[in-house]
Protein backbone atom coordinates (compact mmCIF):
# COMPACT_ATOMS: atom_id res chain seq x y z
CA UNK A 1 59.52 -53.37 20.27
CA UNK A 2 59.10 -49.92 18.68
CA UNK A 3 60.98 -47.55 21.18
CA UNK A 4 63.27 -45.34 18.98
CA UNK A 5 61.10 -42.56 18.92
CA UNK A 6 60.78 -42.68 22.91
CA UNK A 7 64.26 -43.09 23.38
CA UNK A 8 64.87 -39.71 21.26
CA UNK A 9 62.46 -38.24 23.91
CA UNK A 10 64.01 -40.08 26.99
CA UNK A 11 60.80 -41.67 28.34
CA UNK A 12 59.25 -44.82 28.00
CA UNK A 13 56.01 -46.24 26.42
CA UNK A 14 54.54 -46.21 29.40
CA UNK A 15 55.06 -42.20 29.38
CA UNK A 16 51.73 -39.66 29.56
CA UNK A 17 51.20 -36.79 27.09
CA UNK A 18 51.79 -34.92 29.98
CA UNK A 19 55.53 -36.22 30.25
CA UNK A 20 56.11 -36.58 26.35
CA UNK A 21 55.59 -32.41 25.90
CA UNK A 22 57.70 -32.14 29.11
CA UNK A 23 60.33 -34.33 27.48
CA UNK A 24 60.37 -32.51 24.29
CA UNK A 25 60.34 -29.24 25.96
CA UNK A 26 63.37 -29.94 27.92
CA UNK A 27 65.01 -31.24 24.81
CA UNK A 28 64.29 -28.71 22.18
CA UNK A 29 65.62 -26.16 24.15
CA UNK A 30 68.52 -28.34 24.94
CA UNK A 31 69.41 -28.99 21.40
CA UNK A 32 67.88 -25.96 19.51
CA UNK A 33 70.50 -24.66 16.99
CA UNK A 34 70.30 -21.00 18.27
CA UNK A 35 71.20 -22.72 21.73
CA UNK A 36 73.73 -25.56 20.85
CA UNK A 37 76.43 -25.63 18.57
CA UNK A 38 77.89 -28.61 19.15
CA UNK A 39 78.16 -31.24 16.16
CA UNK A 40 75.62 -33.19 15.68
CA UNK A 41 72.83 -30.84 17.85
CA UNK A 42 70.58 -29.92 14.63
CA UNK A 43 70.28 -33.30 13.68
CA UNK A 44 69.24 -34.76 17.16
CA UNK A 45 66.85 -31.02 17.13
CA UNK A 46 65.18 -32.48 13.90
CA UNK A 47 65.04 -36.14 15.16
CA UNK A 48 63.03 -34.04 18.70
CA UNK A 49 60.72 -32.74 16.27
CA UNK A 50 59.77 -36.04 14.10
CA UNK A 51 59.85 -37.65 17.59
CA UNK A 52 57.06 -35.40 18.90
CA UNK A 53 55.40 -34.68 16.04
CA UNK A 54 54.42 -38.61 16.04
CA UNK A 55 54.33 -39.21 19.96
CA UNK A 56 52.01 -36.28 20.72
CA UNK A 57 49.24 -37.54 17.51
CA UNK A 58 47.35 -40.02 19.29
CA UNK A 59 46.37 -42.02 15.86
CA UNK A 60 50.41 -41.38 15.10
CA UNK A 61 51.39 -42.88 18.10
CA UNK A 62 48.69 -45.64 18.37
CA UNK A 63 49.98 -47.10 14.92
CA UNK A 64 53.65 -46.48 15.96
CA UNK A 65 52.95 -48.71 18.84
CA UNK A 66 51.66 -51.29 17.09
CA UNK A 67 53.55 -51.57 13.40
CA UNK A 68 56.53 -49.60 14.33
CA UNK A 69 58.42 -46.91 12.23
CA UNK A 70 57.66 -48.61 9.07
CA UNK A 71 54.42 -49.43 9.44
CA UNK A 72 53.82 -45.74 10.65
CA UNK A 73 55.87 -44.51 7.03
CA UNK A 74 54.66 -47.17 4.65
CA UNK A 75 51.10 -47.09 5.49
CA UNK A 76 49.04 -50.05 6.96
CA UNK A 77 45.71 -52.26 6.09
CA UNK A 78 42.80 -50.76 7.12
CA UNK A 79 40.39 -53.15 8.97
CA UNK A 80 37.13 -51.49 7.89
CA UNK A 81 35.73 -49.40 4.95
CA UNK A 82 36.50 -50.17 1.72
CA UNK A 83 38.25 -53.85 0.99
CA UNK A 84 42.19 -53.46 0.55
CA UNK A 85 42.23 -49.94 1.49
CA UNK A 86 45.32 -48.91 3.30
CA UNK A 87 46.46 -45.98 5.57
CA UNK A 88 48.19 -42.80 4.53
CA UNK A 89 51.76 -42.90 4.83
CA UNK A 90 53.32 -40.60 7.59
CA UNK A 91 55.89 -38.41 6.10
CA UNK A 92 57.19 -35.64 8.76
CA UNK A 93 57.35 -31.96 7.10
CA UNK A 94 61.51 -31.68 8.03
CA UNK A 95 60.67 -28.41 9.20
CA UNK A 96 61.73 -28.83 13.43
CA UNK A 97 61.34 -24.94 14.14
CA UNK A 98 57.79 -25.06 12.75
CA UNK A 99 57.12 -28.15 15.46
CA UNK A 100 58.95 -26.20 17.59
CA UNK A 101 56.99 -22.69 16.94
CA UNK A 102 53.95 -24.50 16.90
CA UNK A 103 54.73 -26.05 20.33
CA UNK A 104 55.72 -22.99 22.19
CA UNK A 105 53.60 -20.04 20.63
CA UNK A 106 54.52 -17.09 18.26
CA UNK A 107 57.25 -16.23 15.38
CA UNK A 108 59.79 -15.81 18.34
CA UNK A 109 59.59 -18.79 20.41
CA UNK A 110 62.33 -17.26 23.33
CA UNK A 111 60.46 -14.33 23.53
CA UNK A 112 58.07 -14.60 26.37
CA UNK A 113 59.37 -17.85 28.40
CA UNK A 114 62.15 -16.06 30.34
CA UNK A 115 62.03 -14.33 33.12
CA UNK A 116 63.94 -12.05 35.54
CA UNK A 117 64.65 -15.35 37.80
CA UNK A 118 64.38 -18.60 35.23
CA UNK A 119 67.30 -20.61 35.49
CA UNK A 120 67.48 -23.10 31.61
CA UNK A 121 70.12 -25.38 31.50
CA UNK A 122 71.63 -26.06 28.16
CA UNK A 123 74.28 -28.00 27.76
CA UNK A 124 74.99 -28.58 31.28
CA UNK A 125 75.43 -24.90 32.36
CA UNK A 126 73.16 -22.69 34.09
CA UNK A 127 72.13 -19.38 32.30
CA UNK A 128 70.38 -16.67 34.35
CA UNK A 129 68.87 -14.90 31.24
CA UNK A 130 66.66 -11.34 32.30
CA UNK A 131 63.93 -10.66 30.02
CA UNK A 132 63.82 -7.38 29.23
CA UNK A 133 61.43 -5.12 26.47
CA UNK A 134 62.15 -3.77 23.72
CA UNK A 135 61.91 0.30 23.92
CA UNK A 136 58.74 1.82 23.21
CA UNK A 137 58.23 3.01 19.23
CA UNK A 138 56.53 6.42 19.74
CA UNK A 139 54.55 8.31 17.13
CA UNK A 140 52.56 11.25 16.71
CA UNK A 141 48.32 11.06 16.28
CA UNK A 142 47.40 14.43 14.80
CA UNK A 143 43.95 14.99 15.17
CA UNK A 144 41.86 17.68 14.58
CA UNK A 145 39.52 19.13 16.27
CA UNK A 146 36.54 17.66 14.81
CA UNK A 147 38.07 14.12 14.89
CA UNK A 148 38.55 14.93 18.89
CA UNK A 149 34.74 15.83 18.92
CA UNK A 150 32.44 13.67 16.90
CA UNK A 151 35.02 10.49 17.32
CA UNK A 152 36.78 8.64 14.71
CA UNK A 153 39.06 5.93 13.23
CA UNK A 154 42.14 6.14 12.20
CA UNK A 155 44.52 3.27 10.09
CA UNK A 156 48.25 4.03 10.88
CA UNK A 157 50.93 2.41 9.54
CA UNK A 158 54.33 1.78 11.36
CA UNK A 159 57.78 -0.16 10.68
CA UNK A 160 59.27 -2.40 12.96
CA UNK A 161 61.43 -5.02 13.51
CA UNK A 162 60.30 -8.86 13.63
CA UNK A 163 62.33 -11.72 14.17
CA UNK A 164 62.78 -14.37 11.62
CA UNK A 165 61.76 -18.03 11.24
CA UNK A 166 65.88 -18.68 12.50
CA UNK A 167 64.90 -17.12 15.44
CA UNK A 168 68.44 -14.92 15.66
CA UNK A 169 68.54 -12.21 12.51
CA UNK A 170 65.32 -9.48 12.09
CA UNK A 171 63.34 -8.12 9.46
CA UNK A 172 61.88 -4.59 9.06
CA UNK A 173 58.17 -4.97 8.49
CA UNK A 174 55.13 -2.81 7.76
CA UNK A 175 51.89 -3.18 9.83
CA UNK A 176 48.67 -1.06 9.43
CA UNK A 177 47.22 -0.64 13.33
CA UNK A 178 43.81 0.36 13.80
CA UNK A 179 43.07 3.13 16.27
CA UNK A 180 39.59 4.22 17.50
CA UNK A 181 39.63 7.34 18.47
CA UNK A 182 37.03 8.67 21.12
CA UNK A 183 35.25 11.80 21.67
CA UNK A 184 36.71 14.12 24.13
CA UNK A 185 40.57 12.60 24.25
CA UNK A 186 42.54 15.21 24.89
CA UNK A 187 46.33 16.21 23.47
CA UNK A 188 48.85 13.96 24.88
CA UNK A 189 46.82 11.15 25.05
CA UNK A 190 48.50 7.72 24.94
CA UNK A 191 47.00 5.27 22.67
CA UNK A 192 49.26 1.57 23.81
CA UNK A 193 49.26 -1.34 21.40
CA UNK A 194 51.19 -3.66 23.94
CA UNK A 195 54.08 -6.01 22.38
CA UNK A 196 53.28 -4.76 18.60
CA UNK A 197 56.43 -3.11 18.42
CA UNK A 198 60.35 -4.00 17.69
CA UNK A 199 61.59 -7.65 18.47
CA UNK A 200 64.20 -8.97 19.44
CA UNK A 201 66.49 -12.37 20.55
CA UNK A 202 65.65 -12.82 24.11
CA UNK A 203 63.53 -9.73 24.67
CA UNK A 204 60.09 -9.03 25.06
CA UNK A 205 58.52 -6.99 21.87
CA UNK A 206 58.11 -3.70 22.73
CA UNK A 207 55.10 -1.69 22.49
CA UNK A 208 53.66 1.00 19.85
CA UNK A 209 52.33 4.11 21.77
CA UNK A 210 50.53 6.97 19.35
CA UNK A 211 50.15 9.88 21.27
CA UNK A 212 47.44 12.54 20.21
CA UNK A 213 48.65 16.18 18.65
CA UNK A 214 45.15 18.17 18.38
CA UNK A 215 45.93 20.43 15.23
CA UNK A 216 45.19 24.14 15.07
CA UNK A 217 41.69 25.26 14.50
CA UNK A 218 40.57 28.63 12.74
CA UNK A 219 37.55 29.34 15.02
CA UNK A 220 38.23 27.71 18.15
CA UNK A 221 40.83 27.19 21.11
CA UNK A 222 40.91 24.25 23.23
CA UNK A 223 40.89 24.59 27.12
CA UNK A 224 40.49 21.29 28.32
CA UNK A 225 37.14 20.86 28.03
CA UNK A 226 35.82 24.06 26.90
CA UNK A 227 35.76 25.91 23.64
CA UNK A 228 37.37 29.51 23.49
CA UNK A 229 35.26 31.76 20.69
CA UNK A 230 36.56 35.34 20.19
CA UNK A 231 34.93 37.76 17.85
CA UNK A 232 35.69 41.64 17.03
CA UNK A 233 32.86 44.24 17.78
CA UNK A 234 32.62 47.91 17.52
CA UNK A 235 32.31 49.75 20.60
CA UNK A 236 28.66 50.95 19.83
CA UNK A 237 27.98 46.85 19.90
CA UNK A 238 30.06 46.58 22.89
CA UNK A 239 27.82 49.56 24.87
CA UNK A 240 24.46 48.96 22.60
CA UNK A 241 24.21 44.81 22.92
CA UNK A 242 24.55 42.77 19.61
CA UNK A 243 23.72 39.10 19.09
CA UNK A 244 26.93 36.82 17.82
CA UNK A 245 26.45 33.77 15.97
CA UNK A 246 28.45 31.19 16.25
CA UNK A 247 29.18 28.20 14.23
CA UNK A 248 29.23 24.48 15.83
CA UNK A 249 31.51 21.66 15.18
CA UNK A 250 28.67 20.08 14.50
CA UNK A 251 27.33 22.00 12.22
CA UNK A 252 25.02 23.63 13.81
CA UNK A 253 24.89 27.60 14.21
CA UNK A 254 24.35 29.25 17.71
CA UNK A 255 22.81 32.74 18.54
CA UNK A 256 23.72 34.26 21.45
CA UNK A 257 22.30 37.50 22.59
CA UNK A 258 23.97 39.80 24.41
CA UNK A 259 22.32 42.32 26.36
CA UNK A 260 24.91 43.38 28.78
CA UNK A 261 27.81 45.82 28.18
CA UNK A 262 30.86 43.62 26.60
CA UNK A 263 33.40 45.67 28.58
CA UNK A 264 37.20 44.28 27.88
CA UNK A 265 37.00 41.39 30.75
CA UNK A 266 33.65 40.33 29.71
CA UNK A 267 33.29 36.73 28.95
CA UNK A 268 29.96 35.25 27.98
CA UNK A 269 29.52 31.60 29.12
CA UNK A 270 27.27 29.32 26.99
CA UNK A 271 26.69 25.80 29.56
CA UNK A 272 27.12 22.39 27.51
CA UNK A 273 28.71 23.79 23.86
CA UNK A 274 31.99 22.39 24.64
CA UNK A 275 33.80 19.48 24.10
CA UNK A 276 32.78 15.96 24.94
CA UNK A 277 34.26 14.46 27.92
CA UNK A 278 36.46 11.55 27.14
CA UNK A 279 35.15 9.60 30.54
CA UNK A 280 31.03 10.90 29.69
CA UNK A 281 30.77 11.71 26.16
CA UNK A 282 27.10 12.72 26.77
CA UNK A 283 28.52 16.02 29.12
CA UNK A 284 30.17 18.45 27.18
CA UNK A 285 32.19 21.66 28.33
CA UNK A 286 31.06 24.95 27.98
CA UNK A 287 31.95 27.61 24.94
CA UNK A 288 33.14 30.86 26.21
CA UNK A 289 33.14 33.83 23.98
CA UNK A 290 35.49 36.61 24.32
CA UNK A 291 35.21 39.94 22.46
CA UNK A 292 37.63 42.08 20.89
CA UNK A 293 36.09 45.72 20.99
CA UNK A 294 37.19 48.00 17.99
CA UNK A 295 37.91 51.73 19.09
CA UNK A 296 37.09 54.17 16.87
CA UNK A 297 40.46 55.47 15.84
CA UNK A 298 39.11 59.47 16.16
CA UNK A 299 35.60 61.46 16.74
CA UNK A 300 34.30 64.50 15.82
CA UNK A 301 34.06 67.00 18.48
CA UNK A 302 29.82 67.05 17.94
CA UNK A 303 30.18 62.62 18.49
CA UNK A 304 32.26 63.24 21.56
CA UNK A 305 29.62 65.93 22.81
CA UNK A 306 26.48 63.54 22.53
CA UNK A 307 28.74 60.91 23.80
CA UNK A 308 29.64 62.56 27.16
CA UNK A 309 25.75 63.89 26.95
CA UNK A 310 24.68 60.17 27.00
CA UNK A 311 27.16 58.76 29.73
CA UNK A 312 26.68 61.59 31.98
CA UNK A 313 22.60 60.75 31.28
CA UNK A 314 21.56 59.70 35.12
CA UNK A 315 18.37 57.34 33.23
């Protein structure tokens, strides 16, 4: 009878797929060498791996069954195809954490299988182990305003720490992340990339969170969603009416008349030239122009004399 590699797993050949991975799992964590120091513990942790790499293949195990360990290694007959073909030879890769990776998922296989109340039991001992996440790696998104209006996509590139193959010492590594940035976000939005950030033994990867700095703009202020304009006029524009153009961030050029008196409080109000909203990018704010009258700085006496002739006019 072939039964070594079940008695590595303790189960028999009678045992499911089902209770082989729950064999190995118990095991591998049981034996792993970041776990168990004991002599003797990496070689039963590779002897795990060779033992589940073969029990969980069904054509593996279906010629272990039948021609044993040799048979499985030195290849076997094969019944049909070409006459005196023969099997391939199985040769296990030697690599256990890579069986081991593969089985649980990711470069850190401890990461994300403990929790605030799992109880694992190496070794005979009971170890309450807390996940907990890594801190948060925050950066700056500076944006300007144009990127905030039309949209846009940015590639940033950030340093963190990833664990290696061993599964105890870290690396510093370089990733490019992708953000797309939509219309209307507003500073001190949070863009989250969830778990792409520093890692650690036992710890949940922390996340990457970009948050958005709008950059000054020469023509316009930002006020939530609106756009603040101001331009200079003289006081006979102010008194007189004037049109003002103004230039879009879209490239587009606006001309507003104005026909009432731009007294110092006077704001003109121009309905859907703002900024896109982030939750309805087809509404848009409103542009508000202010105006920054110019005083003449002296008059003649004949000036002031037609002046006070034309504001004292009743028509």
């Amino acid at each position: 009878m072939n039964n070594e590699y079940y008695e590595r797993l303790e189960v028999n050949r009678n045992a499911t797929d089902a209770d082989i991975k729950k064999a190995y799992r118990r095991l591998a964590l049981k034996y792993h060498p970041s776990r168990n120091r004991e002599p003797g513990s990496s070689e039963i942790f590779i002897q795990l791996g060779e033992a589940y790499d073969v029990l969980s293949d069904p054509q593996k195990k279906a010629t272990y069954d039948k021609f044993g360990e040799e048979g499985l290694k030195s290849g076997i007959p094969v019944e049909y195809g070409h006459s005196g073909a023969w099997s391939s030879k199985y040769i296990y890769h030697g690599n256990p954490d890579k069986t081991f990776r593969q089985f649980f998922g990711g470069d850190n296989p401890f990461a994300d299988f403990y929790t605030n109340d799992l109880l694992l039991q190496f070794g005979g001992l009971q170890a309450g182990v807390v996940k907990k996440q890594y801190p948060p790696i925050e950066r700056d998104l500076s944006l300007s305003l144009e990127d905030l209006f039309h949209g846009c996509t940015k590639k940033m590139k950030i340093c963190r720490r990833v664990m290696n193959e061993d599964g105890r010492s870290s690396t510093i590594k370089d990733k490019i992340l992708t953000v797309d940035v939509k219309p209307g976000w507003k500073e001190g939005t949070q863009i989250i990339f969830s778990k792409e950030g520093d890692q650690g033994v036992n710890s949940i990867p922390g996340d990457i969170v970009f948050i958005v700095k709008q950059k000054s703009h020469p023509l316009f202020t930002r006020l939530h969603d609106d756009l603040l304009y101001n331009v200079k006029i003289s006081l006979e524009m102010a008194l007189t009416g004037f049109c003002v153009v103004v230039p879009t961030l879209d490239d587009r050029q606006l001309n507003i008349p104005i026909n009432e008196i731009a007294h110092p409080a006077y704001r003109k109000v121009v309905t859907a030239e703002g900024m896109p909203l982030s939750q309805d990018p087809s509404q848009r704010g409103n542009l508000i122009i202010s105006f920054d009258i110019q005083f003449p700085e002296k008059l003649s006496a004949e000036k002031k004399h037609l002046i006070k002739l034309a504001l004292s006019s009743k028509d």
